[in-house]
N, C-alpha and C. Protein backbone atom coordinates (compact mmCIF):
# COMPACT_ATOMS: atom_id res chain seq x y z
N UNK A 1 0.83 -1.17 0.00
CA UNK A 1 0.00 0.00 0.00
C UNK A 1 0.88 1.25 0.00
N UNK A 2 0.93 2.47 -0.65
CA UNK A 2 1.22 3.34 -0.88
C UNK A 2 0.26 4.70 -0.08
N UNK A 3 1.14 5.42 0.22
CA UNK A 3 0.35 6.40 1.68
C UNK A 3 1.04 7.99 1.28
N UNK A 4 1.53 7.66 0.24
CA UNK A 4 2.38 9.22 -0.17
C UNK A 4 1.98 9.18 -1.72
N UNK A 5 1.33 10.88 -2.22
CA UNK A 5 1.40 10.23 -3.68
C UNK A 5 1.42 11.97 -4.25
N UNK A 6 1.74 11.86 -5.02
CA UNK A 6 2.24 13.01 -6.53
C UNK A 6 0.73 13.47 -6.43
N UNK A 7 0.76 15.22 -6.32
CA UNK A 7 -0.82 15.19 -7.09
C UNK A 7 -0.90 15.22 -8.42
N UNK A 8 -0.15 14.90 -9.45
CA UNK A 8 -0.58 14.99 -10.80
C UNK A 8 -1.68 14.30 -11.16
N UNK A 9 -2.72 14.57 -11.62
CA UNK A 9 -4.12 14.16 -12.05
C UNK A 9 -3.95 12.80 -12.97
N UNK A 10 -4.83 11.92 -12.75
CA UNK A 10 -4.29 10.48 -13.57
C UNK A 10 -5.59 10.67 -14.87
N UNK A 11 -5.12 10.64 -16.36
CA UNK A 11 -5.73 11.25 -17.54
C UNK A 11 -7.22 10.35 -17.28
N UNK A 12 -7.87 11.35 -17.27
CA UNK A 12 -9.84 10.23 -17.70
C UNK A 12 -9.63 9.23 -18.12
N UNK A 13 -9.04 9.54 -19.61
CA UNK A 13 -8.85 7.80 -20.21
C UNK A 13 -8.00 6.13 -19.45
N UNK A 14 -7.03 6.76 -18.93
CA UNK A 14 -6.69 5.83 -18.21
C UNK A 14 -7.32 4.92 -17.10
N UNK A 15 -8.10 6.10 -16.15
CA UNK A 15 -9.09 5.86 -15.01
C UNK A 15 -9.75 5.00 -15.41
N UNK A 16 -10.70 5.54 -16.41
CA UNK A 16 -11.65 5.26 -17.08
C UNK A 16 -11.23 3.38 -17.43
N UNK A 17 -10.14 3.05 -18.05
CA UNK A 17 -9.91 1.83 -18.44
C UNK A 17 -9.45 1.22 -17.65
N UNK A 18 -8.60 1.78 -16.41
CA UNK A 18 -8.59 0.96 -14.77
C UNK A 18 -10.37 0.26 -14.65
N UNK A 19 -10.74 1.28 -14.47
CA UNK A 19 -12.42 0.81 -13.43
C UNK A 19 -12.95 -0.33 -15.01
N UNK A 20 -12.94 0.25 -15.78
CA UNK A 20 -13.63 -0.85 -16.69
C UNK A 20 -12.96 -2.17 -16.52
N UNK A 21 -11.72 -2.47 -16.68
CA UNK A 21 -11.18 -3.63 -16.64
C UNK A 21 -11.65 -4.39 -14.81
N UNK A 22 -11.25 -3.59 -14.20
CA UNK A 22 -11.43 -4.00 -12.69
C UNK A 22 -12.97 -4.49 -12.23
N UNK A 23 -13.80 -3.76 -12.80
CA UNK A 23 -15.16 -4.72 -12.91
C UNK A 23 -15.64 -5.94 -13.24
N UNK A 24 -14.74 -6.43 -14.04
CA UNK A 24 -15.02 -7.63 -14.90
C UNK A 24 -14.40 -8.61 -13.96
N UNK A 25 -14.49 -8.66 -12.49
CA UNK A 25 -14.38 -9.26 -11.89
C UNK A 25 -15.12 -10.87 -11.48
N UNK A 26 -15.17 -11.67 -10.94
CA UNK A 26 -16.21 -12.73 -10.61
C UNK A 26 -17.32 -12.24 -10.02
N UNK A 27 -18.56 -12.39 -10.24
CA UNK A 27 -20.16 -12.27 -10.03
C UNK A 27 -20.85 -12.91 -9.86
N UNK A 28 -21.35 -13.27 -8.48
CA UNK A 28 -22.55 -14.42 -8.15
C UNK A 28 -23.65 -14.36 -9.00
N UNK A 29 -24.15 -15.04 -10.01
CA UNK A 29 -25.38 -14.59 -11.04
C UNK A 29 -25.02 -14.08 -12.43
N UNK A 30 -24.11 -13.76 -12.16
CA UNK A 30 -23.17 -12.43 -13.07
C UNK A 30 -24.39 -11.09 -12.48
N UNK A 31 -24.33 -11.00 -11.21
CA UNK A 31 -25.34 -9.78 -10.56
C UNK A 31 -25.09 -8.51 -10.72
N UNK A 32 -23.34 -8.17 -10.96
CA UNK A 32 -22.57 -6.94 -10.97
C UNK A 32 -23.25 -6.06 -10.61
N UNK A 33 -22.95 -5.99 -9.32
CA UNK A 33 -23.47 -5.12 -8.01
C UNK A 33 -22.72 -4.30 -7.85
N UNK A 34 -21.24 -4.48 -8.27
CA UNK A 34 -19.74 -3.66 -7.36
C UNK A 34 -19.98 -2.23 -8.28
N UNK A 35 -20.32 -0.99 -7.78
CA UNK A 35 -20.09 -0.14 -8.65
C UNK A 35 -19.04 1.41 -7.99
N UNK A 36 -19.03 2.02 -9.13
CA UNK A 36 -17.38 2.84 -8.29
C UNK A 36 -17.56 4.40 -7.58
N UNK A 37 -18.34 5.13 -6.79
CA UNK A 37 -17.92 5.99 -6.68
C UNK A 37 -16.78 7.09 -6.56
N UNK A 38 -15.98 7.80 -7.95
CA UNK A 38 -15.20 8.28 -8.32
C UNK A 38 -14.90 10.13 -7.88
N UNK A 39 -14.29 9.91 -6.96
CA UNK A 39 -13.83 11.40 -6.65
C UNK A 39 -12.40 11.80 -7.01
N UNK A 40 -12.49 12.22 -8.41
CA UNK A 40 -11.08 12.74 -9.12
C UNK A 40 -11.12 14.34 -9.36
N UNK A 41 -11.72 14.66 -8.30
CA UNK A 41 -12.10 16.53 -8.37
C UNK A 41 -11.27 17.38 -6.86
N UNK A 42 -10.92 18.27 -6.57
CA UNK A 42 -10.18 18.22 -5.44
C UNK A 42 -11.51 19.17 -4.63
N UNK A 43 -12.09 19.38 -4.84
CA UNK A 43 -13.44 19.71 -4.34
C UNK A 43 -14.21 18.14 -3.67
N UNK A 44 -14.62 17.18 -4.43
CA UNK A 44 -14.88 15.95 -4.29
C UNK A 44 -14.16 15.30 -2.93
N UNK A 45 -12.62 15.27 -3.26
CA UNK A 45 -11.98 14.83 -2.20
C UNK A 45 -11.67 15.69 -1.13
N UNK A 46 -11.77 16.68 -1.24
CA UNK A 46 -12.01 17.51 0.03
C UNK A 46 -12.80 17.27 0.93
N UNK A 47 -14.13 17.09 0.19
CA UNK A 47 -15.37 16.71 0.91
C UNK A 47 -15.72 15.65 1.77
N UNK A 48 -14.85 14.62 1.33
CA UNK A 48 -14.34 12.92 1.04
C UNK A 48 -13.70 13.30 3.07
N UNK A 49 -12.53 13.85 2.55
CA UNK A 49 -11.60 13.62 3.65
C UNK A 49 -12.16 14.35 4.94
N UNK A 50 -12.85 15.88 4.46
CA UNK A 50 -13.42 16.65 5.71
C UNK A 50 -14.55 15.34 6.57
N UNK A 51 -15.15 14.74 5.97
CA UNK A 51 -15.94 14.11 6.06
C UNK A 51 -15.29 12.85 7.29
N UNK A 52 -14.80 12.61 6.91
CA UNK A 52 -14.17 11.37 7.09
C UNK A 52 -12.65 11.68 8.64
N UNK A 53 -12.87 12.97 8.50
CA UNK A 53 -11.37 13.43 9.42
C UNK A 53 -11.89 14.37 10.12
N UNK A 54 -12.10 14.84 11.13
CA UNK A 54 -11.84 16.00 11.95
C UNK A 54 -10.54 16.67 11.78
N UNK A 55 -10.52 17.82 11.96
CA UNK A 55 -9.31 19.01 11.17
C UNK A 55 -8.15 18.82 12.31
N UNK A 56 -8.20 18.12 13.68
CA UNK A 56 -7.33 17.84 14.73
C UNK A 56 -6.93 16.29 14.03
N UNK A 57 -7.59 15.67 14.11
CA UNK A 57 -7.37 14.54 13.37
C UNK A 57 -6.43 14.24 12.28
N UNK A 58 -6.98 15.21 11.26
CA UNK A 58 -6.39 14.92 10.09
C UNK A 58 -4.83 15.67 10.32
N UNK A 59 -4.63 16.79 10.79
CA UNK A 59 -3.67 17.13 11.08
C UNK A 59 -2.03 16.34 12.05
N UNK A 60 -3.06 15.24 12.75
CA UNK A 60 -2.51 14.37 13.57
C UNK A 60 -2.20 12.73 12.80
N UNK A 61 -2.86 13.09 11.52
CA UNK A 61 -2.66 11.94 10.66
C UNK A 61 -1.11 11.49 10.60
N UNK A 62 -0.72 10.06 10.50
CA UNK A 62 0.71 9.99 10.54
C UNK A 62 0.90 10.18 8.97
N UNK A 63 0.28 9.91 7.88
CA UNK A 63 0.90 9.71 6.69
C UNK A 63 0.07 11.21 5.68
N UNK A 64 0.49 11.93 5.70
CA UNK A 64 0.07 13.53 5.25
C UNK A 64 -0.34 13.27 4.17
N UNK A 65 0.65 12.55 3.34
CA UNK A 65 0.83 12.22 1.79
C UNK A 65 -0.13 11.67 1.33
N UNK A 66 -1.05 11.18 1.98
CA UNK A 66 -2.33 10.14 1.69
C UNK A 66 -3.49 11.09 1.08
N UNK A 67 -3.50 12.49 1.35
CA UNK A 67 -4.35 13.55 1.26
C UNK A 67 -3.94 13.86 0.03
N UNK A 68 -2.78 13.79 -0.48
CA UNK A 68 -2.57 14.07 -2.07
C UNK A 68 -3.38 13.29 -3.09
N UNK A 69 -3.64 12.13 -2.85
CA UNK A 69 -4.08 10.99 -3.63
C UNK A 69 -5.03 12.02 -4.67
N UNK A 70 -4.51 12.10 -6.52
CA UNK A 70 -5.62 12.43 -7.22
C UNK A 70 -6.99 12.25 -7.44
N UNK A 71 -7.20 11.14 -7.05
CA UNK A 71 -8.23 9.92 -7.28
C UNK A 71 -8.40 9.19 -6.15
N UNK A 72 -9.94 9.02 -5.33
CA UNK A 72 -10.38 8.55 -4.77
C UNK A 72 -11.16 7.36 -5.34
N UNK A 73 -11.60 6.50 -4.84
CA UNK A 73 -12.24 5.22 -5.38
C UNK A 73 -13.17 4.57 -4.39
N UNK A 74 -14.73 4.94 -4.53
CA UNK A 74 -14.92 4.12 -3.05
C UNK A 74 -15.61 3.18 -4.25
N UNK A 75 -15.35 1.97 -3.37
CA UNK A 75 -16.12 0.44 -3.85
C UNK A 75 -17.66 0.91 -3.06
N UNK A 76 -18.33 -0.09 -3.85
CA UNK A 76 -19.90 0.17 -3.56
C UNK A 76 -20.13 -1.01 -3.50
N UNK A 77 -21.33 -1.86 -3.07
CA UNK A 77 -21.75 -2.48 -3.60
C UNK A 77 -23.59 -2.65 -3.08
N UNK A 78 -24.62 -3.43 -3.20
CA UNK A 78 -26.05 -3.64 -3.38
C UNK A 78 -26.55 -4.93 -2.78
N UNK A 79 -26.61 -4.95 -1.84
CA UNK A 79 -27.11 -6.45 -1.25
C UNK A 79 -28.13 -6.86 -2.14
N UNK A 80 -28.87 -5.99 -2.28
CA UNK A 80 -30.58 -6.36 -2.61
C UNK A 80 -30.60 -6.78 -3.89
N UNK A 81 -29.73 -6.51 -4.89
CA UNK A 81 -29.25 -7.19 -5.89
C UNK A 81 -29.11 -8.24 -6.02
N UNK A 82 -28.57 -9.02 -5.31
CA UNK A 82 -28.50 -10.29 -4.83
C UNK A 82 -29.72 -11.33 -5.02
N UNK A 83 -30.22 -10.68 -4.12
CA UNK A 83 -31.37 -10.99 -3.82
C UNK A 83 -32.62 -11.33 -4.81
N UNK A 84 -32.35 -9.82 -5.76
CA UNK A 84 -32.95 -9.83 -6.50
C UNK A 84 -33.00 -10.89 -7.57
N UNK A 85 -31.50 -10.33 -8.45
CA UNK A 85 -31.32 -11.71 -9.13
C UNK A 85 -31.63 -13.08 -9.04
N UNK A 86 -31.40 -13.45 -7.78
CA UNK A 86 -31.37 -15.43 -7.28
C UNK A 86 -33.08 -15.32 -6.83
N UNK A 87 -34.15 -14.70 -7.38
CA UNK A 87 -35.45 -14.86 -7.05
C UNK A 87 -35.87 -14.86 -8.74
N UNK A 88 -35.05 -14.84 -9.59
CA UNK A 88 -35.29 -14.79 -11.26
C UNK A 88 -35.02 -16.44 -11.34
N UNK A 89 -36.23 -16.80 -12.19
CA UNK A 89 -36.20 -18.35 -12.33
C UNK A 89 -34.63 -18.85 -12.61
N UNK A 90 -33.84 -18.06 -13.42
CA UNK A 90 -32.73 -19.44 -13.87
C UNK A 90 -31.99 -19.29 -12.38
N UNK A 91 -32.19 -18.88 -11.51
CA UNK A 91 -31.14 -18.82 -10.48
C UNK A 91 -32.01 -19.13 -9.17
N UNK A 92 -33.17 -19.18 -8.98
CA UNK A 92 -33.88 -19.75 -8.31
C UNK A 92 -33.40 -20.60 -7.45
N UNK A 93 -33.11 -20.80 -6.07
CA UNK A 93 -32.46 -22.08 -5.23
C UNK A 93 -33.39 -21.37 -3.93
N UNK A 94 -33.56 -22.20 -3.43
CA UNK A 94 -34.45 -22.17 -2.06
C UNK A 94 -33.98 -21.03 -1.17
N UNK A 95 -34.42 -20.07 -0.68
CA UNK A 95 -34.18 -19.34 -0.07
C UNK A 95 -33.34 -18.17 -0.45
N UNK A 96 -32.50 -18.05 -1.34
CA UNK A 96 -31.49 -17.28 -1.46
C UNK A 96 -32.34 -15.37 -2.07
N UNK A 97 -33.12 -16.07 -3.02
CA UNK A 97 -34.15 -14.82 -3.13
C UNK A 97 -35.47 -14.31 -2.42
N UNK A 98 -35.26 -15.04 -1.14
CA UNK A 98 -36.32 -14.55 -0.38
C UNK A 98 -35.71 -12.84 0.44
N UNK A 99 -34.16 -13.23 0.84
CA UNK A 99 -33.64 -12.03 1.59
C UNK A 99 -32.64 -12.43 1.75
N UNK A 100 -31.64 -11.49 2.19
CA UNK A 100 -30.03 -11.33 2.13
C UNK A 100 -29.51 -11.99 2.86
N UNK A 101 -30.47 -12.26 4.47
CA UNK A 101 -30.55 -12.99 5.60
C UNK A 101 -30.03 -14.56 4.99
N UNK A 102 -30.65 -14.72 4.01
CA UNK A 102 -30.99 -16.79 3.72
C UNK A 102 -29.40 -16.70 3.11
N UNK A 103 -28.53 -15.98 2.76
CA UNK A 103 -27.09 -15.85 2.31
C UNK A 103 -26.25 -16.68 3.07
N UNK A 104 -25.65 -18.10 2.95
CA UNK A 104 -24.61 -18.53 4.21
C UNK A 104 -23.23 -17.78 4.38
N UNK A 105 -23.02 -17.00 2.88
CA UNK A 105 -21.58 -16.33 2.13
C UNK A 105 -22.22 -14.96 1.81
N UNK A 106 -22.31 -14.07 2.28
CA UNK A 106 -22.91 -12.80 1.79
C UNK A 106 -21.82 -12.45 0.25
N UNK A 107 -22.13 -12.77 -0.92
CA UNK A 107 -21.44 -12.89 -2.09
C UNK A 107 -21.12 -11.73 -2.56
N UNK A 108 -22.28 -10.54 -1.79
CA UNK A 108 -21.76 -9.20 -2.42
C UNK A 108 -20.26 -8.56 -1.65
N UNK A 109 -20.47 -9.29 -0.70
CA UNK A 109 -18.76 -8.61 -0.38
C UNK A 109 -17.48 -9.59 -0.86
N UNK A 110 -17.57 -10.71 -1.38
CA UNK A 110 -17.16 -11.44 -1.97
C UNK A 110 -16.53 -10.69 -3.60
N UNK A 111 -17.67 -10.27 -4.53
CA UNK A 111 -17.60 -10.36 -5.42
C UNK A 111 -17.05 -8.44 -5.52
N UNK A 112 -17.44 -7.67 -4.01
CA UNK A 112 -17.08 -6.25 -4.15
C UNK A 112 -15.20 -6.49 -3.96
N UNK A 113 -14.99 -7.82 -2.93
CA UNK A 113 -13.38 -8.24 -2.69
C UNK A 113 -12.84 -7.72 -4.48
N UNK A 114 -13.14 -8.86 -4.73
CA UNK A 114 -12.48 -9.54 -6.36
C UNK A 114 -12.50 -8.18 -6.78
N UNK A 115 -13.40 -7.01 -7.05
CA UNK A 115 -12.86 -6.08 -7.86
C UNK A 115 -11.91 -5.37 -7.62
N UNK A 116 -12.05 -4.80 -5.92
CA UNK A 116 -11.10 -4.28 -5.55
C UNK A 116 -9.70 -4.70 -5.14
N UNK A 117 -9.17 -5.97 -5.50
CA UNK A 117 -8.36 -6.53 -5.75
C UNK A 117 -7.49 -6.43 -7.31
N UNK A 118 -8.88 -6.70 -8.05
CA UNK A 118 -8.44 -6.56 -9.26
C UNK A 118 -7.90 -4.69 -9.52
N UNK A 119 -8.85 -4.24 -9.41
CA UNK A 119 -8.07 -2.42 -9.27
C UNK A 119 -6.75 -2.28 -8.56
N UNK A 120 -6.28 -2.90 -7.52
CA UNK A 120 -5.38 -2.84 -6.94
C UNK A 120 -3.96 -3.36 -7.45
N UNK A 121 -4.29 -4.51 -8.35
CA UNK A 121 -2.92 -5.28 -9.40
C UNK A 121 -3.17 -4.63 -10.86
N UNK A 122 -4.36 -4.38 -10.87
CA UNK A 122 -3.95 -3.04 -12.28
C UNK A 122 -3.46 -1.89 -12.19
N UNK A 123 -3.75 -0.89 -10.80
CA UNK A 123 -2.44 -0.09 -10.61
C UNK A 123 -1.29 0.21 -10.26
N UNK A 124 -1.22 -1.15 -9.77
CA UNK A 124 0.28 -2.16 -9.50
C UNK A 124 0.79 -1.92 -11.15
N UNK A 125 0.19 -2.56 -11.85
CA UNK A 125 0.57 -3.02 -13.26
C UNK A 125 0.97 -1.82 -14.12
N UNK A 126 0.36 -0.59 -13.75
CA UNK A 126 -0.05 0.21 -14.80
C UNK A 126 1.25 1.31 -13.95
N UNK A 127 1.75 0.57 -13.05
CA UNK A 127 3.04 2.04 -11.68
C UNK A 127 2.00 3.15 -11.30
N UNK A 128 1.11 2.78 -10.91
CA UNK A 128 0.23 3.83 -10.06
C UNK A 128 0.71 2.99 -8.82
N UNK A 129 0.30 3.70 -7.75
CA UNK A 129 0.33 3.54 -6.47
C UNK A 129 -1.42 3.65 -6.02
N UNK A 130 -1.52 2.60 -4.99
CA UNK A 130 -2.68 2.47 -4.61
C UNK A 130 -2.98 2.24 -2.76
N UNK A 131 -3.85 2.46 -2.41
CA UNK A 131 -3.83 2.25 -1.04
C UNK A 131 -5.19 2.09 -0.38
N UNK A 132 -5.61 0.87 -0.03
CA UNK A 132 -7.34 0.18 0.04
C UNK A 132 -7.18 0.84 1.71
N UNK A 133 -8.22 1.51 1.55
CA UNK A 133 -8.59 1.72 3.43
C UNK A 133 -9.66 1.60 3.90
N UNK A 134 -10.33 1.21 5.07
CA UNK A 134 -12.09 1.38 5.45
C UNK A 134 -12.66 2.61 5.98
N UNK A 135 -13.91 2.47 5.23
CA UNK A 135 -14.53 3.54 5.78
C UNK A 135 -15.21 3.64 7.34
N UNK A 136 -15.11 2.57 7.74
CA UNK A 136 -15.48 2.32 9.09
C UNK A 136 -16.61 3.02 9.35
N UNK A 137 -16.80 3.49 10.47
CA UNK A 137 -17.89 4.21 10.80
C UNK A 137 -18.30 5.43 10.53
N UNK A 138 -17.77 6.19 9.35
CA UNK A 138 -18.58 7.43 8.23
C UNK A 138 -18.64 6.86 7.27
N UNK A 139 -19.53 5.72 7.23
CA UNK A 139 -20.17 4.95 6.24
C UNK A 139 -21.52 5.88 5.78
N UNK A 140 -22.08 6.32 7.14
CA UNK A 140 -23.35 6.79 6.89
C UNK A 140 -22.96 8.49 6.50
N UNK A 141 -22.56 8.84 7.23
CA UNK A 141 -22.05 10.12 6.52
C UNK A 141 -21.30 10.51 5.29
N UNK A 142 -20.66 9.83 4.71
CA UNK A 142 -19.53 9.64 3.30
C UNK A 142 -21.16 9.41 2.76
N UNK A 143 -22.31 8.55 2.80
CA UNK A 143 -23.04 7.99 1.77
C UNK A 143 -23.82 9.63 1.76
N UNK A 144 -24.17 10.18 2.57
CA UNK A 144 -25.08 11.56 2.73
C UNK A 144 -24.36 12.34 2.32
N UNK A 145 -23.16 12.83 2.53
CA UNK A 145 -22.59 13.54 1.45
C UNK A 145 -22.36 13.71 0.19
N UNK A 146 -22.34 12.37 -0.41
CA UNK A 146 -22.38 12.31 -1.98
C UNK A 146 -23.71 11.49 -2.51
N UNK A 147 -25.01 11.92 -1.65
CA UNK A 147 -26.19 11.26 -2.33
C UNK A 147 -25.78 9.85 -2.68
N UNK A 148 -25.31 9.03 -2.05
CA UNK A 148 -25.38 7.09 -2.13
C UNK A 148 -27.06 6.67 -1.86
N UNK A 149 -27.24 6.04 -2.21
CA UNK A 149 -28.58 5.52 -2.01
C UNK A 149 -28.62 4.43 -0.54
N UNK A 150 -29.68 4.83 -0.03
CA UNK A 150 -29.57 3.87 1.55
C UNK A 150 -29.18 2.61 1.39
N UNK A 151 -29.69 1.82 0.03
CA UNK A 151 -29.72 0.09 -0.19
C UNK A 151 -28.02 0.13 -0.60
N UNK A 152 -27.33 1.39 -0.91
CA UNK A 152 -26.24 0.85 -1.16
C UNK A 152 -24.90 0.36 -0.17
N UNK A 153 -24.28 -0.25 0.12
CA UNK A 153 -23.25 -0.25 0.96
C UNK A 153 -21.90 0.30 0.73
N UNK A 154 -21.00 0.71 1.33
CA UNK A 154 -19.85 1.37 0.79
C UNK A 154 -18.57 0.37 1.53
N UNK A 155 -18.35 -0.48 0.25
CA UNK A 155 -16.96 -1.15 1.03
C UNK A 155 -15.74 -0.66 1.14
N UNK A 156 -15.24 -0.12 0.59
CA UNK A 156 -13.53 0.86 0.93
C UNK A 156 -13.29 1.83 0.43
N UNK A 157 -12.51 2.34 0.53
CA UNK A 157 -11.87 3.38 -0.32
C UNK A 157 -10.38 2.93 -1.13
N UNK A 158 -10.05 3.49 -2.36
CA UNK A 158 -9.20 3.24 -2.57
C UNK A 158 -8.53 4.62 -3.11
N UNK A 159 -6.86 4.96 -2.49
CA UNK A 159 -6.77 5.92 -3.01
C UNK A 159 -5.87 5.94 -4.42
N UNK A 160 -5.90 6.39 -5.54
CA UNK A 160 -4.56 6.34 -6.56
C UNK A 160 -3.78 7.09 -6.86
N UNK A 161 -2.67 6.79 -7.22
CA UNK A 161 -1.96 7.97 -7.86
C UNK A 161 -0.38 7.38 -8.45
N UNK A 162 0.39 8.93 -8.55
CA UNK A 162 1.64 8.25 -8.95
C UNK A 162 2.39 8.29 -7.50
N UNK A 163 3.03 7.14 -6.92
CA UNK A 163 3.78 6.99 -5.73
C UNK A 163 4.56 7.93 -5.66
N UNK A 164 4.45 8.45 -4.33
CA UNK A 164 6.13 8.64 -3.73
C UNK A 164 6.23 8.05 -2.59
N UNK A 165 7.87 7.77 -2.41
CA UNK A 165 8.40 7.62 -1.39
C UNK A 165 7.69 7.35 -0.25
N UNK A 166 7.52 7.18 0.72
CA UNK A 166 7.21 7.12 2.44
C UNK A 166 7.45 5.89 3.08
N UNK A 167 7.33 6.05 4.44
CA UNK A 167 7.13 4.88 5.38
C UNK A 167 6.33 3.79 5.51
N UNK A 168 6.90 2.78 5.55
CA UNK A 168 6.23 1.91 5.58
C UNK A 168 5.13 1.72 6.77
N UNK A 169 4.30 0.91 6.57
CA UNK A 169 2.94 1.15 8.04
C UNK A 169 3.58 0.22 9.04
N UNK A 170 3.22 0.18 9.98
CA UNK A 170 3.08 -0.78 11.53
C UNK A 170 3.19 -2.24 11.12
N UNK A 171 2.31 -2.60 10.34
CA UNK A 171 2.30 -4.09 9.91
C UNK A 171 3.07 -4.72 8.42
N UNK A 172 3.88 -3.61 8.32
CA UNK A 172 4.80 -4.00 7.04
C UNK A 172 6.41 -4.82 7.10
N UNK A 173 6.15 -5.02 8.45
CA UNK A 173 7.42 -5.83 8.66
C UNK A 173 6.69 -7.26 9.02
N UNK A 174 5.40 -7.64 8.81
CA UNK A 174 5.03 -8.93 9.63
C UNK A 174 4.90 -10.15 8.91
N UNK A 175 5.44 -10.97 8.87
CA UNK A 175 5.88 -12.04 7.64
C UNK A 175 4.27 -12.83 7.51
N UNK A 176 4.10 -13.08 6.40
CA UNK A 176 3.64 -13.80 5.48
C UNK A 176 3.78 -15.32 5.56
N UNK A 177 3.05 -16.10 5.94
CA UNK A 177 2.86 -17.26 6.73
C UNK A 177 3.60 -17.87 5.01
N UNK A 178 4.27 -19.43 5.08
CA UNK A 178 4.64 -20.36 4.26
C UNK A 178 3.48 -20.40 3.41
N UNK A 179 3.42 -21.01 2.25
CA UNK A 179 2.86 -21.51 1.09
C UNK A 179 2.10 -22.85 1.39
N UNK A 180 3.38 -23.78 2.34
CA UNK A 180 2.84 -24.71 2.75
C UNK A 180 2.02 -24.88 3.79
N UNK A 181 2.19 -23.76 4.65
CA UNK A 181 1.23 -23.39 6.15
C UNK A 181 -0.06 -23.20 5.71
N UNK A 182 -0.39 -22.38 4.44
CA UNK A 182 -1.69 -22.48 4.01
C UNK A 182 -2.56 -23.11 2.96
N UNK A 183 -1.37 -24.03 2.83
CA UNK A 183 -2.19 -24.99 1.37
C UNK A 183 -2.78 -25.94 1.83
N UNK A 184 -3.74 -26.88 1.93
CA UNK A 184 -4.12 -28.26 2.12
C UNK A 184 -4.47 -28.82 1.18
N UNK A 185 -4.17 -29.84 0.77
CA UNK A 185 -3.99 -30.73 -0.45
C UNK A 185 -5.01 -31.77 0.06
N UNK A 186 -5.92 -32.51 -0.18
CA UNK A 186 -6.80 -33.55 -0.04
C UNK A 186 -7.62 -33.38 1.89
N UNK A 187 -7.42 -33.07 2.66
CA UNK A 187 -7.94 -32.89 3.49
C UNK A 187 -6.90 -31.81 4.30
N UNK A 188 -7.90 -31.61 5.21
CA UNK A 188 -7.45 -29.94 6.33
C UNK A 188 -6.11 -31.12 7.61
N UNK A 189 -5.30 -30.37 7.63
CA UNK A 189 -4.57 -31.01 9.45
C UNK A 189 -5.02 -31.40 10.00
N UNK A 190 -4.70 -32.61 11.43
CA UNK A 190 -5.46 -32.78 12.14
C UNK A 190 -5.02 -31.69 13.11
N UNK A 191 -3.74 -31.22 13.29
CA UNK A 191 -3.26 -30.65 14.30
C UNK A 191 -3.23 -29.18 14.22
């Protein structure tokens, strides 16, 4: 994750072919629920961050550089979609289109994962710098500020840009469990 970034503006067209490609992610139904609210305006992200920071706060922020980010990205996604879809005959299975509740895998955060994953190795790919954060609890406020619709949910933010330099976070020294620690081949450990 990248926490320092260039404000040079990243061109429409490019954006534009990040989020398109990054959608085409995996889809329970093919439901494509994940959709992008895009704040590439510095008015937009002003609003974004006032929102989201108290002015003691933000000032007390450890990584400053994070406020440069050209491009904001919040993931979205639509439970009721879900829902909707798997109550349409070809997808029809007992319960799943009655309500979001009958879900054993709530798929919309599943399938909101996969995109924002995928956005994240395309601006890997493309030398943007990227940095996934939660909105935690100005979920409800971030959605009232930019007119989100109540049914929608807001899964992260992502910020982009061109990197610079900075510190690494708290948990960037913490190793990465073996290949073999997390693979299981024909059945789970007993131990």
């Amino acid at each position: 994750m990248v926490r320092a970034f260039a404000p040079d503006p990243i061109p429409a067209a490019d954006l534009n072919q990040l989020l398109d490609t990054a959608r085409r992610g995996p889809s329970a139904g093919n439901t494509q629920a994940t959709e992008f609210l895009v704040l590439d305006d510095p008015g937009g992200r002003e609003r974004y961050w006032s929102t989201t920071f108290t002015p003691t706060g933000r000032e007390a922020f450890r990584w400053q550089g994070l406020f440069a980010a050209p491009v904001l990205v919040i993931v979205t996604t639509r439970p009721d979609s879900y829902r909707e879809r798997y109550s349409e005959t070809d997808k029809a299975r007992p319960g799943l289109g009655e309500s979001t509740e009958q879900w054993p895998v709530p798929f919309w955060w599943v399938d909101a994962g996969a995109v924002v994953q995928n956005l994240l190795l395309l601006a890997g790919e493309r030398g943007l710098g990227a940095c996934l954060f939660g909105i935690f609890d100005h979920e409800a406020a971030v959605k009232n500020k930019f007119g989100v619709p109540d049914d929608v949910r807001l899964v992260a933010t992502i910020a982009l840009g061109r990197p610079l330099d900075d510190e690494p976070g708290r948990s960037a020294n913490r190793a990465r469990p073996l290949l073999s620690e997390v693979s299981h081949y024909g059945v789970w450990p007993s131990n």
